[in-house]
Each structure stands twice: as C-alpha cells, then as structure tokens.
C-alpha atoms as a PDB file:
ATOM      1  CA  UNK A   1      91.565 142.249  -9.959  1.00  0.00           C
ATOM      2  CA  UNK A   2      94.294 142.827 -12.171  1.00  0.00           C
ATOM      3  CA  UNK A   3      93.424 143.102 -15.847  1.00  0.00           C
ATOM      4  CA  UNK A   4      95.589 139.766 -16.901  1.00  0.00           C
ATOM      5  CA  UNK A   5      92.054 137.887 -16.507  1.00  0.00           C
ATOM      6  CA  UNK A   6      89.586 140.490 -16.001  1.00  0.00           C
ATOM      7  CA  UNK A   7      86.571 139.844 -17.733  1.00  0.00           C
ATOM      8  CA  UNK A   8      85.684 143.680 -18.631  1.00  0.00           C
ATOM      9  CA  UNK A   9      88.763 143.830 -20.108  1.00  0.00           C
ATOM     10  CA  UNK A  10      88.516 140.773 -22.207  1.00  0.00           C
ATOM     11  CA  UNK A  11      85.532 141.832 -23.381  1.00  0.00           C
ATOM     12  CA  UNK A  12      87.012 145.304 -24.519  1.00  0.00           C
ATOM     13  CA  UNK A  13      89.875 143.167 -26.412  1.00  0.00           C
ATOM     14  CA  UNK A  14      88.048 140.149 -27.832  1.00  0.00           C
ATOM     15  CA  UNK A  15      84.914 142.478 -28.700  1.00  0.00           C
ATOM     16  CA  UNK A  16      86.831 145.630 -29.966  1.00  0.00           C
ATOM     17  CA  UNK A  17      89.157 142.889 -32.365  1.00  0.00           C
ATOM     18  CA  UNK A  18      86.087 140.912 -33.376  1.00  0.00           C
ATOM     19  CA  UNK A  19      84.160 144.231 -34.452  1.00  0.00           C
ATOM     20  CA  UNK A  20      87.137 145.503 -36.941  1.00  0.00           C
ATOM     21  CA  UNK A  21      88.494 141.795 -37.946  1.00  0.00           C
ATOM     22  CA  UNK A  22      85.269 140.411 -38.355  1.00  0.00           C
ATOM     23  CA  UNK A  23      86.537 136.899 -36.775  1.00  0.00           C
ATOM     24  CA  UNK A  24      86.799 136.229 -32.857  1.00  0.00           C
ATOM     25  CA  UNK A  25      90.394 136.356 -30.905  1.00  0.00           C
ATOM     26  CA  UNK A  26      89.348 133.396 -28.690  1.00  0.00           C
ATOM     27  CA  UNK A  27      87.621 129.959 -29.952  1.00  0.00           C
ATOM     28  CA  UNK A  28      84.575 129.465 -29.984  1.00  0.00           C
ATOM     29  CA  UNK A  29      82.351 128.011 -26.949  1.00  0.00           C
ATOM     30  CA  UNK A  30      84.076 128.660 -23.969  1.00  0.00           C
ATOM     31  CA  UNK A  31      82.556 131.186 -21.248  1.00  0.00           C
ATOM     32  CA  UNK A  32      83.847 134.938 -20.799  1.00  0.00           C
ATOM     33  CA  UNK A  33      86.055 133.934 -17.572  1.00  0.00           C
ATOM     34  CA  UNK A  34      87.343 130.529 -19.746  1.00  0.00           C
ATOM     35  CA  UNK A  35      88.159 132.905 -22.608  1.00  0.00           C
ATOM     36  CA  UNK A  36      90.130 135.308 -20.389  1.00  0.00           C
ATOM     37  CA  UNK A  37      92.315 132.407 -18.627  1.00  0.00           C
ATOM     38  CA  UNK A  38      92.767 131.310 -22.126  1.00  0.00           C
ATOM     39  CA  UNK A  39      93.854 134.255 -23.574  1.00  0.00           C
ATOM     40  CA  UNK A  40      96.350 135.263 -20.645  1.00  0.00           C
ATOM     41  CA  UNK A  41      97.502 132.138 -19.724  1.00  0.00           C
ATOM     42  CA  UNK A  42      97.301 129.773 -23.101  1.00  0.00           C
ATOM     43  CA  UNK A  43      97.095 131.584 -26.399  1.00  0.00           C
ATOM     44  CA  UNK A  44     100.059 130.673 -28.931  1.00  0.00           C
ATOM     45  CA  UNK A  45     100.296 134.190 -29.994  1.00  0.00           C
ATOM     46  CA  UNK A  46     101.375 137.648 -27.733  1.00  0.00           C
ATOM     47  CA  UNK A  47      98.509 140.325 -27.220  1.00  0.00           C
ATOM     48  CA  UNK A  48     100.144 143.157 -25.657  1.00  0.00           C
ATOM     49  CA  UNK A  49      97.879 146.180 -25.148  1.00  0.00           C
ATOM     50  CA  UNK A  50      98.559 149.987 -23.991  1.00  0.00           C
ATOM     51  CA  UNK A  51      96.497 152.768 -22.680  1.00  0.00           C
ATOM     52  CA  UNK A  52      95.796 156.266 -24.077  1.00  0.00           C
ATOM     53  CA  UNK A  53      97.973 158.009 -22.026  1.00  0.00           C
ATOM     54  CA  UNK A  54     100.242 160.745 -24.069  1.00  0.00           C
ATOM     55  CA  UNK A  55     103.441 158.323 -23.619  1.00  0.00           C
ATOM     56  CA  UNK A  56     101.112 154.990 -23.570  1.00  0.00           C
ATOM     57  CA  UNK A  57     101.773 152.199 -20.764  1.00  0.00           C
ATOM     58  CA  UNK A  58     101.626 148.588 -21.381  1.00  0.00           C
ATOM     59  CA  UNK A  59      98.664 147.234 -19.297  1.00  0.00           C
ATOM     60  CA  UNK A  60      98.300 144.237 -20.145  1.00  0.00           C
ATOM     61  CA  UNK A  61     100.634 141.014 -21.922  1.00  0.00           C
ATOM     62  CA  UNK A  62      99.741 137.780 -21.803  1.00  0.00           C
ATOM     63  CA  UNK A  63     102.381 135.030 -21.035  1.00  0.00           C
ATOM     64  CA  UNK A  64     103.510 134.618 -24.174  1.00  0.00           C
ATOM     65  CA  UNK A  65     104.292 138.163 -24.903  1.00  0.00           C
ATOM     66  CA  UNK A  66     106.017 138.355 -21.363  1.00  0.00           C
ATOM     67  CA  UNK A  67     107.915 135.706 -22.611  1.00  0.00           C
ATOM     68  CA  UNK A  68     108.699 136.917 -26.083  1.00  0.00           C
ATOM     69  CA  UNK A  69     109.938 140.470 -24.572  1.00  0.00           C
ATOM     70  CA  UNK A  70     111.759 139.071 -21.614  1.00  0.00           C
ATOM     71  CA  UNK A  71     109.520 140.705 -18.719  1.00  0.00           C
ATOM     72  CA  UNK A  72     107.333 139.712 -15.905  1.00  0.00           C
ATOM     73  CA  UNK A  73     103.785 140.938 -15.552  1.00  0.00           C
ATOM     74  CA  UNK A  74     104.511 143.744 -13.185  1.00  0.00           C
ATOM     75  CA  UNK A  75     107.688 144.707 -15.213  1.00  0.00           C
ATOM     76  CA  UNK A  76     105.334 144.920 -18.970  1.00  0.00           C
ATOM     77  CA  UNK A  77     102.395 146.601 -17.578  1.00  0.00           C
ATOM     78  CA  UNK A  78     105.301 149.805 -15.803  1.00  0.00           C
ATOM     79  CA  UNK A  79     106.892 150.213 -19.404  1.00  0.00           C
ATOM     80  CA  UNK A  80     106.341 152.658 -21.531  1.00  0.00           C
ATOM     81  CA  UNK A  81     104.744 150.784 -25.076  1.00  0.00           C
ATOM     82  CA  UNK A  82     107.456 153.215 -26.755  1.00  0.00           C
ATOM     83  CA  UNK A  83     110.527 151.191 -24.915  1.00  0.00           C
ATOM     84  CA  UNK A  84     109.079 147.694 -26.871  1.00  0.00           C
ATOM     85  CA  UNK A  85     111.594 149.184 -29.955  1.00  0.00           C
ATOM     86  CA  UNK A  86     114.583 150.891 -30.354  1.00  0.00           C
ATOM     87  CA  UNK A  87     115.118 154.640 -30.500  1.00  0.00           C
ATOM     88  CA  UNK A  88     116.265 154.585 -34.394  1.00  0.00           C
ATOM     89  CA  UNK A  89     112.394 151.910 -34.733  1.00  0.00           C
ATOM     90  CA  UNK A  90     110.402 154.695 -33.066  1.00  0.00           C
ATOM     91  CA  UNK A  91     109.709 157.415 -35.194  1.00  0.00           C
ATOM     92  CA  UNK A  92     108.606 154.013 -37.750  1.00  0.00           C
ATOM     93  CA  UNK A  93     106.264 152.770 -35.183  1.00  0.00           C
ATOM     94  CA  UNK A  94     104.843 155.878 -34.206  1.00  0.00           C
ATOM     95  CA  UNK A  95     103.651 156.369 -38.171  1.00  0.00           C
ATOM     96  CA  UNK A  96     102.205 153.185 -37.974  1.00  0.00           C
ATOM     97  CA  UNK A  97     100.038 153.584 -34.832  1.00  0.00           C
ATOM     98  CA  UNK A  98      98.694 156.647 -35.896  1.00  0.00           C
ATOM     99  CA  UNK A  99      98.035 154.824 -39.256  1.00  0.00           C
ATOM    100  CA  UNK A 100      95.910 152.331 -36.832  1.00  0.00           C
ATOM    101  CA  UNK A 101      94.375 155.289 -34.977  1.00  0.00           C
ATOM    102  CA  UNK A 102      92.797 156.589 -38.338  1.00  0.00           C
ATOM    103  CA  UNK A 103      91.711 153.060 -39.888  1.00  0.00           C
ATOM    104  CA  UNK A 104      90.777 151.217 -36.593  1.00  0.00           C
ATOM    105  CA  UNK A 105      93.063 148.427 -37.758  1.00  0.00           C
ATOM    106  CA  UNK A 106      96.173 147.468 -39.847  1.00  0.00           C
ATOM    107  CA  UNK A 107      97.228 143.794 -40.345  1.00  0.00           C
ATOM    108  CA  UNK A 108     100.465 142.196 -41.378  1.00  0.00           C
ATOM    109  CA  UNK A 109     102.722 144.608 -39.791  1.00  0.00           C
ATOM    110  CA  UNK A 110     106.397 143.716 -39.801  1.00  0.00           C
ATOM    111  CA  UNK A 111     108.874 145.731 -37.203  1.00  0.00           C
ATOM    112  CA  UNK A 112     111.974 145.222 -34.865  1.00  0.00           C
ATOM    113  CA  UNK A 113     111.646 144.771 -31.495  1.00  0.00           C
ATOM    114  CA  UNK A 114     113.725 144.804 -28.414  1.00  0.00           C
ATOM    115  CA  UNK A 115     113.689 142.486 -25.186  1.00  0.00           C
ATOM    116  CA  UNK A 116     114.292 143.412 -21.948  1.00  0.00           C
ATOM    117  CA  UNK A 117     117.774 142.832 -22.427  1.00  0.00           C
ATOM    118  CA  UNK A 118     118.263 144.314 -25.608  1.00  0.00           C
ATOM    119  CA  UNK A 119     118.117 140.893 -27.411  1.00  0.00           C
ATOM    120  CA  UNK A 120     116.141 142.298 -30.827  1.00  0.00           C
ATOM    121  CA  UNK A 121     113.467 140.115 -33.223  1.00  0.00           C
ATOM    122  CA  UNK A 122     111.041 140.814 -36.038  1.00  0.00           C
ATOM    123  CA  UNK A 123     107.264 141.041 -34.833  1.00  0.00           C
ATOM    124  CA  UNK A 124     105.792 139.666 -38.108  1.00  0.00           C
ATOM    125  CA  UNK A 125     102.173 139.911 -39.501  1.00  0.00           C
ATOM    126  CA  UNK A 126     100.824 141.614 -37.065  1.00  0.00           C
ATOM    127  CA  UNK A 127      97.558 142.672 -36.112  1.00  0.00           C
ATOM    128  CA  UNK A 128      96.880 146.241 -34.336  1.00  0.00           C
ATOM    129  CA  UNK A 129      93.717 147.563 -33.455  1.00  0.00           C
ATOM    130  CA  UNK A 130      92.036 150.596 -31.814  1.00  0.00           C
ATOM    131  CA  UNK A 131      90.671 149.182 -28.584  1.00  0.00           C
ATOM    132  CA  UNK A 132      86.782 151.322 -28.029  1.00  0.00           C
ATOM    133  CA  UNK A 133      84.468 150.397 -25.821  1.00  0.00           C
ATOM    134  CA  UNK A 134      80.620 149.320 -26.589  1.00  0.00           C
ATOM    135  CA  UNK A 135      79.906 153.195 -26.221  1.00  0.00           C
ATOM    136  CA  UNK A 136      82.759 154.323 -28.805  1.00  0.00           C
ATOM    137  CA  UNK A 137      85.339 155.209 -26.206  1.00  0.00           C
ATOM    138  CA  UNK A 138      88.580 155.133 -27.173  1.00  0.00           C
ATOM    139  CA  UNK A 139      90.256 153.033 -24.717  1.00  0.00           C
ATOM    140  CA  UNK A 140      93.694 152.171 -25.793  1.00  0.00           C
ATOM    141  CA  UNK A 141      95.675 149.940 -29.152  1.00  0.00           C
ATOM    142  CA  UNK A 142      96.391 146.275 -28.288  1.00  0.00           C
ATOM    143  CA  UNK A 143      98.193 143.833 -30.631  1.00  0.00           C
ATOM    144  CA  UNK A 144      98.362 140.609 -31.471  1.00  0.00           C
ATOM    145  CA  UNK A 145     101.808 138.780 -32.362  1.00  0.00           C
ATOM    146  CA  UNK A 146     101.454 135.653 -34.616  1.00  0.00           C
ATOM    147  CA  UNK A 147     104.820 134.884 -35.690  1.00  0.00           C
ATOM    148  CA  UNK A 148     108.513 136.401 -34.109  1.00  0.00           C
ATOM    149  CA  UNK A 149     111.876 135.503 -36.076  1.00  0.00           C
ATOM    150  CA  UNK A 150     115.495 136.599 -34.612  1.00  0.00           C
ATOM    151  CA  UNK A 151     117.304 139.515 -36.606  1.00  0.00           C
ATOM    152  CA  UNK A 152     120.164 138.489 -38.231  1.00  0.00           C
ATOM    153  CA  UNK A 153     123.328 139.604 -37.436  1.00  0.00           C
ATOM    154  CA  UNK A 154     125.615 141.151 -39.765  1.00  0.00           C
END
C-alpha cells in the first residue's frame, strides 16, 4: 500500500502534529481509514512530508500539494524535498528546518517555492513539524500549507 492512504502513516502525521500543535490535522469523528482518504484526497490545505534520508525525499503529498507544485504522485514522492525551492531559497530553508529539528515545530513560516515548471509562489503561514513515532523515533518533517500567493514580478 502506498503511503497516500496508509493508515500507519496517518497516524504518524495526524498523531506526531496533534502532539506538538496541541489541535488535530483531521476533524473530528471520522475513522482512521476516513481520516486518511480525507487527508490525501480532500483537505483544503497541502501536507507534503519527507524522510530522514541525508538529502530527504518527498514521500508523501496529498492532492492538493501535487497540485500546488505541479507534480503527480509518483513524480513528488522521487524528488528530492531540497528541489521544492530554488538554489538562491536553499541555504534559507535549510536554517529553518534545522530550526524545526531543534523545537519540534515552527508555525507561520513564509518562503518561495518553485513548481515543476519553474512557475514560483509564496508558501505562507506554514506549519512544520518533526514527524516521531509513538516510541520517539525520528521519522521524517512534514508540512502543512494553508495559504499560497503568486510572486510578483518585477
């Protein structure tokens, strides 16, 4: 099963967010498996999430971030989180992850991002969190993506 509705995995999101944020990502009174579908398929916000790897993967984006950065599930969950900004946005959202890493959390983050196609657009307020398991493993940083706006051209 591929982790776009796995249930494990939604627990590791929803539970790891509701731990630091102290609210739930999902509303209230639908089953694990409805919460999943939900969250993949319905949500009005991205979550994107990576893995721990030195150069962290995407594995998993729900269908609004697919659509927000232009790629299909198979595409988001082969890239490289890195690639989601542009070279000179890098070093900037490296700082802020590890900022995340040491306080389990940062919300109302603000950065550039880049489609697939190089089309670019402000993530704003933000929500980052360190992604550990009911045994404190560290398992990964997801995100959740309220509000986008285009960048203005100059």
């Amino acid at each position: 099963m591929k982790l776009s509705t796995d249930p494990e995995f939604f627990q590791l999101l929803s539970e790891s967010y509701e731990r630091l944020l102290q609210r739930p990502l999902t509303p209230a009174g639908m089953s694990i498996e409805e919460a999943a579908q939900w969250l993949y398929e319905s949500a009005p916000f991205g979550i994107l999430a990576h893995n721990t790897d030195a150069d962290p993967i995407f594995v998993y984006g729900n269908k609004t971030a697919q659509r927000l950065f232009d790629y299909s599930w198979s595409e988001l969950t082969a890239l490289p989180s890195r690639l989601s900004a542009e070279a000179p946005e890098r070093e900037e959202r490296r700082a802020f992850l590890e900022q995340v890493q040491r306080d389990g959390f940062v919300a109302g983050y603000r950065g550039i991002r880049v489609t697939r196609s190089g089309e670019r657009f402000w993530i704003e307020n933000a929500i980052v969190w360190q992604l550990m398991d009911q045994h404190g493993v560290y398992r990964g940083q997801a995100a959740l993506l309220p509000e986008t706006a285009p960048v203005a051209s100059d």
